[in-house]
Protein backbone atom coordinates (compact mmCIF):
# COMPACT_ATOMS: atom_id res chain seq x y z
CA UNK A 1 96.10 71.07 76.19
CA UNK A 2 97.60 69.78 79.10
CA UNK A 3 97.87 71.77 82.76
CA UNK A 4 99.27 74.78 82.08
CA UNK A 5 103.24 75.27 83.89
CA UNK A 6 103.74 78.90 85.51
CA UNK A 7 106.75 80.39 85.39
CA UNK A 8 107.46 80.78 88.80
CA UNK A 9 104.40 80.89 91.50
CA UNK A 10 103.81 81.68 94.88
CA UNK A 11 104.15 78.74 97.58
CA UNK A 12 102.11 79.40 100.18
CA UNK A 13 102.64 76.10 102.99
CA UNK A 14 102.99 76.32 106.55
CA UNK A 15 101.44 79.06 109.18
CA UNK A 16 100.60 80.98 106.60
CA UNK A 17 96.48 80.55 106.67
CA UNK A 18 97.23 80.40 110.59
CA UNK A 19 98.79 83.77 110.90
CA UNK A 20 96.49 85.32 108.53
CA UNK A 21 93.51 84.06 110.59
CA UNK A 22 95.06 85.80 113.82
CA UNK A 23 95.19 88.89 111.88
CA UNK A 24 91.64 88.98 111.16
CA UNK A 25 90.87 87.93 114.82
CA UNK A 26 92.14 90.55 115.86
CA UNK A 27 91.43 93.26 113.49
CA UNK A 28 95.08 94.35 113.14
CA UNK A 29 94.97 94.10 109.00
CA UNK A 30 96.27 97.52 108.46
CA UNK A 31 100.66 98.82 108.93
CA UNK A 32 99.99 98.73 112.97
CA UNK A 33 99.97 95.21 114.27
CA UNK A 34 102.43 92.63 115.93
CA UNK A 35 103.35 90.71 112.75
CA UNK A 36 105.10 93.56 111.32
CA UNK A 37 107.78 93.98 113.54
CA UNK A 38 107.81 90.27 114.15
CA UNK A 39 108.55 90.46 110.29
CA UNK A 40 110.99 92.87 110.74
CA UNK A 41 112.78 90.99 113.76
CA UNK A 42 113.00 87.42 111.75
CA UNK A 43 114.06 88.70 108.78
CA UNK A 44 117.55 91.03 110.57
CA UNK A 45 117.79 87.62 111.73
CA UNK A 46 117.99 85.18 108.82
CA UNK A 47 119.97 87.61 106.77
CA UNK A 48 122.47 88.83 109.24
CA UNK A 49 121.89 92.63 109.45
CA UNK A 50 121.13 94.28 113.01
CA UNK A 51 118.09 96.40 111.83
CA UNK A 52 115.42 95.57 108.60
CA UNK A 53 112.57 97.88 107.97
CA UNK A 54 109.27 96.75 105.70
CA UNK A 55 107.85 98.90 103.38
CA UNK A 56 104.89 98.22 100.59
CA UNK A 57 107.15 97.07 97.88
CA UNK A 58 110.24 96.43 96.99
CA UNK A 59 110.38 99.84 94.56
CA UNK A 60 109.75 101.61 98.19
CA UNK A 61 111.97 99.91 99.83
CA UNK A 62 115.07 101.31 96.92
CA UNK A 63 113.29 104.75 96.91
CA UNK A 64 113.49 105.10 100.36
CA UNK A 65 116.91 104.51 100.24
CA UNK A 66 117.98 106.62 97.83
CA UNK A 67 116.02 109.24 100.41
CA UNK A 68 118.21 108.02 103.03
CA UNK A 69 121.51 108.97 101.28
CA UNK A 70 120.28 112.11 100.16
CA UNK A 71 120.10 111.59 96.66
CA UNK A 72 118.53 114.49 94.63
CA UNK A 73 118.63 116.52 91.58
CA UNK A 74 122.10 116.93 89.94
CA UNK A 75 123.24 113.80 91.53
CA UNK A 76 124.30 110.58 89.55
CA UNK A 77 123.72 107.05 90.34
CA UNK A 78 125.08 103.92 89.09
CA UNK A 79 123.22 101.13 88.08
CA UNK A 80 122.90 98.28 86.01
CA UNK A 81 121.38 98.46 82.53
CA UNK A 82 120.55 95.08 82.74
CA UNK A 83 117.60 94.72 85.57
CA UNK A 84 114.01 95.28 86.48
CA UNK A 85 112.81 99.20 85.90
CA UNK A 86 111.94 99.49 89.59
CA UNK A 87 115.95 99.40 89.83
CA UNK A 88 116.15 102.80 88.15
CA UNK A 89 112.90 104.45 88.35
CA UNK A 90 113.46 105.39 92.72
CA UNK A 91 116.06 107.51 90.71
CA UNK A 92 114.24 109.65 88.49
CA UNK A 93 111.33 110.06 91.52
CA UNK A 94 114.23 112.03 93.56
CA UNK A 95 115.15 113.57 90.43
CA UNK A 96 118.84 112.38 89.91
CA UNK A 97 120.29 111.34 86.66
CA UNK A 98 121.13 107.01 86.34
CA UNK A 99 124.10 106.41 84.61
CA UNK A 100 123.37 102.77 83.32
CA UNK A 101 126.59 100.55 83.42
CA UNK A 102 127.01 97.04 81.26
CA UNK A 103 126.94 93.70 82.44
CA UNK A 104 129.61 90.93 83.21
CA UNK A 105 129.40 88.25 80.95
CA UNK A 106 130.59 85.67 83.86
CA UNK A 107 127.98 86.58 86.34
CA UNK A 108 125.22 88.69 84.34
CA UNK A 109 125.32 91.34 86.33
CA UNK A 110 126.69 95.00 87.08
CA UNK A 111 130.36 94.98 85.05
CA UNK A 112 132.48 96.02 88.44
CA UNK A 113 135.31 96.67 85.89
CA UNK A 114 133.51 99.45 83.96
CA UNK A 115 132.64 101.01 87.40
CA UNK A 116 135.61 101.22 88.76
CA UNK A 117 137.94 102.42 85.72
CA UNK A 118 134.79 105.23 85.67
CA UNK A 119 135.30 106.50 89.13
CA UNK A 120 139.40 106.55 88.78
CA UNK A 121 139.05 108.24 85.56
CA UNK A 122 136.57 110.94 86.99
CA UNK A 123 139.01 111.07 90.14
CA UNK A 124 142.23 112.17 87.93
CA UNK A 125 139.98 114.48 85.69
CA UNK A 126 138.63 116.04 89.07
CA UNK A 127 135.14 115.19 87.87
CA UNK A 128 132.54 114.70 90.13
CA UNK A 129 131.75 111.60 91.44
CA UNK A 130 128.49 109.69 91.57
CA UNK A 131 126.37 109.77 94.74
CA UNK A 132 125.87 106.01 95.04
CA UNK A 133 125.75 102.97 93.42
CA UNK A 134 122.77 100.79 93.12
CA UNK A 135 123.99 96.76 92.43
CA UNK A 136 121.20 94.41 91.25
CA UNK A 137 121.46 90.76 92.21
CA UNK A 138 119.75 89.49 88.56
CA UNK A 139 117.95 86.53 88.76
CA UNK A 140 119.15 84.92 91.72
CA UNK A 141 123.07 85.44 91.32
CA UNK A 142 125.35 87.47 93.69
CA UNK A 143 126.75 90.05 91.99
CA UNK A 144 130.68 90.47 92.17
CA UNK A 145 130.69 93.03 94.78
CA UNK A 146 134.29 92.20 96.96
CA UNK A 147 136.48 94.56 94.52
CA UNK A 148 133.78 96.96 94.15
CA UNK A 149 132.78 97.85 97.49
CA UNK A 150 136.67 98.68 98.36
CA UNK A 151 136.46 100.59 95.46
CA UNK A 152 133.69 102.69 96.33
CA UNK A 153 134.41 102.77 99.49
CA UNK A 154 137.78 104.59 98.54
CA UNK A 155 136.19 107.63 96.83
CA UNK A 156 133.01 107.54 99.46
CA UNK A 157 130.38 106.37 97.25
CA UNK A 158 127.88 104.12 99.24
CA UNK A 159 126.55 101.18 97.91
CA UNK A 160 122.82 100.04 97.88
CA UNK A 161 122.24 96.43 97.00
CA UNK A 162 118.62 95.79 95.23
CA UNK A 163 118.86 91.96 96.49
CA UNK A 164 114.49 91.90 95.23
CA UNK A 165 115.55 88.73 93.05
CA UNK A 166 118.62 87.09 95.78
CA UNK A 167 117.16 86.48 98.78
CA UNK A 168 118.54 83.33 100.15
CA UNK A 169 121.83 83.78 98.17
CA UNK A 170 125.24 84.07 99.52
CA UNK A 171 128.93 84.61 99.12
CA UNK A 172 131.20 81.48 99.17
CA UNK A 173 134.96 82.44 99.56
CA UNK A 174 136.61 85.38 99.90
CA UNK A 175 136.54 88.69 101.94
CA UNK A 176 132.62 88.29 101.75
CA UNK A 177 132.48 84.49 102.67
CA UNK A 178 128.90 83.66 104.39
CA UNK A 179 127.31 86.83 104.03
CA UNK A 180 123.82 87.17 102.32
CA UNK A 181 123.44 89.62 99.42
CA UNK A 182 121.84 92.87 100.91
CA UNK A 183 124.03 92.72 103.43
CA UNK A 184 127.32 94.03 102.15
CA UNK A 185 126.57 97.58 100.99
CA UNK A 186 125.24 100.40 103.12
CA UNK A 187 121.84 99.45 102.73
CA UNK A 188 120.24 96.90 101.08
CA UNK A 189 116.90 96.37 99.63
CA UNK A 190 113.98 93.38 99.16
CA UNK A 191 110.73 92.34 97.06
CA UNK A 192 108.05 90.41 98.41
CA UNK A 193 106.24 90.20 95.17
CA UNK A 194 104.06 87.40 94.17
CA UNK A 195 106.30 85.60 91.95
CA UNK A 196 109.59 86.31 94.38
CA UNK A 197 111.15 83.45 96.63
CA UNK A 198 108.59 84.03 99.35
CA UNK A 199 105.89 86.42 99.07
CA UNK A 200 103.78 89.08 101.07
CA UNK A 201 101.60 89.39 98.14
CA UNK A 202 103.81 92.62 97.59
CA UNK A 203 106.20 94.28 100.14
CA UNK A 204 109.56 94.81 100.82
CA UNK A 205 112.44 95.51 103.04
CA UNK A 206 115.38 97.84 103.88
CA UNK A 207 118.01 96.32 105.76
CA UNK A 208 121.04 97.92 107.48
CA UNK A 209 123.68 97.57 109.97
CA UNK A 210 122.88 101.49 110.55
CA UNK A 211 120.86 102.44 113.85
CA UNK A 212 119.83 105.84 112.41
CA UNK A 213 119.31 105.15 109.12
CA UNK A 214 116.99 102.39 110.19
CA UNK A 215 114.73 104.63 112.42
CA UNK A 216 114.60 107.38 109.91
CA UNK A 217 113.14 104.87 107.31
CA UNK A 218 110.53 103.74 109.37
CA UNK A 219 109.77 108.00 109.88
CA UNK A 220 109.65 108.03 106.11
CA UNK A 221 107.46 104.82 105.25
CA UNK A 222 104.95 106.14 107.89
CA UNK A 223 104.49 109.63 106.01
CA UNK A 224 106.95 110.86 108.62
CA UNK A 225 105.01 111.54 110.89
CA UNK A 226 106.01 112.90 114.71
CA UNK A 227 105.16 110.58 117.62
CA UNK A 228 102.46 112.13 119.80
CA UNK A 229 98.60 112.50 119.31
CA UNK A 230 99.10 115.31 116.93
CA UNK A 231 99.38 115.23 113.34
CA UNK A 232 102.81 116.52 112.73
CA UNK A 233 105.02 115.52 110.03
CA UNK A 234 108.17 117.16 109.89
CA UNK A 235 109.18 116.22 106.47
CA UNK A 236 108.21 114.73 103.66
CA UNK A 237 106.98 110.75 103.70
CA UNK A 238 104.97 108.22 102.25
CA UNK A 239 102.33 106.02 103.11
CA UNK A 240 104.90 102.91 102.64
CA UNK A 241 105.09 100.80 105.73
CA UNK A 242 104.25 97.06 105.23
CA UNK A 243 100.19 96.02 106.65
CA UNK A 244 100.15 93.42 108.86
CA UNK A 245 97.83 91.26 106.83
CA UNK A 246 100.85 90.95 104.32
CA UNK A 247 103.39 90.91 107.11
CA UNK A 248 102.03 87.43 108.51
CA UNK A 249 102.10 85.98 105.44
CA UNK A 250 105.94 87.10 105.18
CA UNK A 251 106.29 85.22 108.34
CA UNK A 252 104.88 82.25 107.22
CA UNK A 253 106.82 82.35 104.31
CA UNK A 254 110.20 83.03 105.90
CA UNK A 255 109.72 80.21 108.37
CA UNK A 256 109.79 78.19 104.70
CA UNK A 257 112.61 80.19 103.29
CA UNK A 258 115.42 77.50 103.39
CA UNK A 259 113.06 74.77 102.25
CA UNK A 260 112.36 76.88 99.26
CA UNK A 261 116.49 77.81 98.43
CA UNK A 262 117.01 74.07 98.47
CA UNK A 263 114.35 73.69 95.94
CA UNK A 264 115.33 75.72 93.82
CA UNK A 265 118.72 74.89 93.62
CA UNK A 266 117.64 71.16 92.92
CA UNK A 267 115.36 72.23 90.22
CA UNK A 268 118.28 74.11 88.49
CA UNK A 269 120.46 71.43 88.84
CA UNK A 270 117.89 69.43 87.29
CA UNK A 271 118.10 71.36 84.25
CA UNK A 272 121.80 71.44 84.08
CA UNK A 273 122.53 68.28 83.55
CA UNK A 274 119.14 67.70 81.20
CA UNK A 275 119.86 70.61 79.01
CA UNK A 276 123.45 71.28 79.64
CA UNK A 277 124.43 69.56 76.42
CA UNK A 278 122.43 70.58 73.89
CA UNK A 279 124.29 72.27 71.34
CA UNK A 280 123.20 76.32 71.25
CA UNK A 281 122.40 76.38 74.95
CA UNK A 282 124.25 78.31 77.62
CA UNK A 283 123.34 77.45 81.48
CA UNK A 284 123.03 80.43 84.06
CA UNK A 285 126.00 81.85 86.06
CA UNK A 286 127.47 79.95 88.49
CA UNK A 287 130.82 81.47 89.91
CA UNK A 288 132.60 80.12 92.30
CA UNK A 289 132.35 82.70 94.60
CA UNK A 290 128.71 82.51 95.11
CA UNK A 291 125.93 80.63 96.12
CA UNK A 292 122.87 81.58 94.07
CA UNK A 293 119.31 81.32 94.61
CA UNK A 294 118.35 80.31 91.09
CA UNK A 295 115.52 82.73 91.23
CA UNK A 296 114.51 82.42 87.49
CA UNK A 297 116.42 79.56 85.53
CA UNK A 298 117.87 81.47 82.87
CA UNK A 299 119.11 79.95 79.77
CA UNK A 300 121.13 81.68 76.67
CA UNK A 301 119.69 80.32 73.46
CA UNK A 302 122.29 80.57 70.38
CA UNK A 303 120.02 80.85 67.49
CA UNK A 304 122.68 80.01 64.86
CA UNK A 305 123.36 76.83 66.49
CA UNK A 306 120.25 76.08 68.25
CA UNK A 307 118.09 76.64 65.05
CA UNK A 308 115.84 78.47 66.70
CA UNK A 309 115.71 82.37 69.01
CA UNK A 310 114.01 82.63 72.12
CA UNK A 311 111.08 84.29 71.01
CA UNK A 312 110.08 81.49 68.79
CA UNK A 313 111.65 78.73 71.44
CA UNK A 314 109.04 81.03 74.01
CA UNK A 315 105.87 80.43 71.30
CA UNK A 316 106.22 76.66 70.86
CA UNK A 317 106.27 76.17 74.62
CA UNK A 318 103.48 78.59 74.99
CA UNK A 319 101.71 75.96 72.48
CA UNK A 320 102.40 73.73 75.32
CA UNK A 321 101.38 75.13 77.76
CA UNK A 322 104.35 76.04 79.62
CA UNK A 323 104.99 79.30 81.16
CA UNK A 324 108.50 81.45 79.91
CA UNK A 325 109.89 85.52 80.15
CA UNK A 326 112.80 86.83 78.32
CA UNK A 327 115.32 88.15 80.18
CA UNK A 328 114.75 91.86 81.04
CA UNK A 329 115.25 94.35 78.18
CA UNK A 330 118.44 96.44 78.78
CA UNK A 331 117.16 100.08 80.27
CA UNK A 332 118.91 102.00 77.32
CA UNK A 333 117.04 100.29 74.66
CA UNK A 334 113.59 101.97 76.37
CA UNK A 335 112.04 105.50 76.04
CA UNK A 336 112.31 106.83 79.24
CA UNK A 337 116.11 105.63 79.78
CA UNK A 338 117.39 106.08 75.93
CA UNK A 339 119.01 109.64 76.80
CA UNK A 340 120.68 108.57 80.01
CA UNK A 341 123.91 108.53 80.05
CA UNK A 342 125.75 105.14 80.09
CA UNK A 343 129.28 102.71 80.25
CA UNK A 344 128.73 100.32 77.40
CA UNK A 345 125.64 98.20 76.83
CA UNK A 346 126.40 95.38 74.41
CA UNK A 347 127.20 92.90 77.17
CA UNK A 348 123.75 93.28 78.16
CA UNK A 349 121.71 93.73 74.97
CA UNK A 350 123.67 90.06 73.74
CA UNK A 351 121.98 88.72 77.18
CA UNK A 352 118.86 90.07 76.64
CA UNK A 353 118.88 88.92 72.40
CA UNK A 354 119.55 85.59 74.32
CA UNK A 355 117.89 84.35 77.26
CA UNK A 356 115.14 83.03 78.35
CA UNK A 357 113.64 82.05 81.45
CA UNK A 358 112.31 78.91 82.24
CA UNK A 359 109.71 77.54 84.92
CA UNK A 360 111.14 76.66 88.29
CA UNK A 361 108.69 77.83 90.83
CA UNK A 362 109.27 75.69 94.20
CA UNK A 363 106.35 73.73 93.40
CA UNK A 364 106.77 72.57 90.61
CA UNK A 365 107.10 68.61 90.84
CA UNK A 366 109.38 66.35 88.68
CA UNK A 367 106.34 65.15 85.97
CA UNK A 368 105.98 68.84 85.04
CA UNK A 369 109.51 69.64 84.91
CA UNK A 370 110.03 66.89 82.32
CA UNK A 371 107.46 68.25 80.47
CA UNK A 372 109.52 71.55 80.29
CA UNK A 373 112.80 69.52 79.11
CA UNK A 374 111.08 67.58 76.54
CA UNK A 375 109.10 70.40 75.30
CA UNK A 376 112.17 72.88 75.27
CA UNK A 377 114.72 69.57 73.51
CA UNK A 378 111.70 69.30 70.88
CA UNK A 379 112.05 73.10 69.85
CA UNK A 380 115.54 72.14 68.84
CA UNK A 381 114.81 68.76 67.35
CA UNK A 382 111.41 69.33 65.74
């Protein structure tokens, strides 16, 4: 069998073994050290918010937040049915009740339609409205967020933007023209994961134009504890905030951030025009509004005319070695999410009976990407 192809793989070029050296030369591995703030400082910075805070993960980093708008039991939150668990769980941990809302079929993400014909409706009926809602960049894509936001912003409901799979992507046009996703609502939130755009080896980060609500998630992420020589903690935190170790390697890996964007963008376009015209295949999102990362390369595979689904499609290229994930199953179709309540769901469970992801990590060179489109035209052809 030939090399195998991951699906998408960390990069790790640059300062990276550089910084991490200095870290162990100086025996600041732990959440104290110079990198992290450094980390912190850079990243504000390339994204275009005044204040960013790191925490362990990404799933932190959205908990947190939630903590910061004072989510809690008998409180609902919007968010998309179509998305990573982590999106949902932070949720159930403060013990509020999701509400799982449909996806767009232009864009793939959060419908902002369903959203806001649910909060006009529950405004005439005097219902209560939802605490917040939590909008999930899928895959790479900004999600439509320029009608929403004034929206939301008209009944009070603050927006948190999990941006874990966006980072790099903007807005093109409109009210929202330049800005970075995480950036728009009142907080937003990142992944450093292994297999994200740059990598901590795990991590994440809450960024906000908000003084206060900065400060008071760095008091949370460090088990909220009271400055002074003391133990105090005046509330309750978590052991959350970002080790140094992993915060050089963010560095490193931010310093290559653009690099990597441009890469990706050339690998998708790559498999645009190879696969764009074979009957049965639909290519990812691309509004004209926004100006994705391309995360994952996400195709929609019509069985009836491609002769084959994605989960056999996803077996013959495993045959070949190549790497491939569906897209992620829609949260009502689980256990823990099948009683929650919801707006529609068939948007999403048609993406979901459809896509598949294909290898694109910023590495991946031109020889090995062929392999991918010949491999992926034979499941069609042979």
């Amino acid at each position: 069998m030939s090399e195998r192809i991951p699906l998408s793989e960390p990069n790790l070029v640059g300062n990276a073994e550089r910084y991490l050296q200095e870290c162990l030369r100086t025996n600041y591995v732990s959440s104290i050290g110079p990198f992290v703030e450094r980390f912190e400082r850079e990243f504000a910075q390339w994204v275009g918010t005044r204040h960013a805070v790191a925490c362990s993960s990404g799933t932190a980093a959205l908990h947190v937040a939630l903590r910061l708008l004072g989510i809690g039991r008998g409180d609902e939150v919007f968010v998309p049915t179509l998305t990573f668990i982590a999106s949902a769980n932070p949720i159930l941990y403060e013990g509020a009740t999701p509400v799982l809302v449909d996806s767009e079929a232009e864009s793939w993400n959060l419908d902002p339609g369903l959203v806001l014909e649910e909060l006009d409706r529950r405004a005439r009926s005097g219902q209560r409205q939802p605490r917040a809602v939590v909008v999930v960049h899928l895959l790479g894509h900004p999600a439509r967020l320029d009608e929403l936001s004034r929206g939301c912003e008209r009944y009070g409901i603050p927006i948190v933007e999990d941006a874990a799979e966006a980072l790099g992507a903007r807005y093109s046009g409109g009210s929202l023209d330049g800005r970075h996703v995480g950036t728009i609502g009142r907080l937003g939130c990142y992944s450093f994961n292994g297999n994200k755009i740059i990598t901590s080896g795990g991590g994440g980060m809450i960024g906000t134009d908000d003084e206060a609500l900065a400060r008071r998630a760095k008091h949370l992420t460090t088990q909220a504890r009271v400055p002074g020589v003391e133990y105090v903690h005046d509330e309750l935190g978590y052991n959350y905030r970002l080790t140094n170790l992993a915060a050089a390697l963010g560095v490193a890996q931010l310093e290559a951030l653009a690099g990597f964007v441009r890469r990706k963008r050339e690998i998708a376009e790559r498999y645009d025009r190879e696969l764009g015209s074979l009957p049965g295949v639909g290519l990812p999102p691309r509004r004209p509004w926004a100006e994705p990362t391309c995360w994952l390369y996400s195709v929609r595979i019509d069985p009836k005319t491609f002769g084959r689904g994605w989960r056999e499609v996803r077996e013959r290229l495993g045959q070949s070695g190549i790497d491939t994930r569906p897209i992620w199953n829609p949260l009502h179709t689980m256990a823990v999410y099948k009683e929650a309540p919801r707006l529609g769901g068939a948007v999403a469970e048609r993406l979901f009976s459809e896509g598949l992801s294909l290898p694109c990590s910023t590495g991946l060179t031109v020889p090995q990407q062929d392999r991918v489109i010949d491999a992926f035209r034979k499941c069609r052809t042979g």
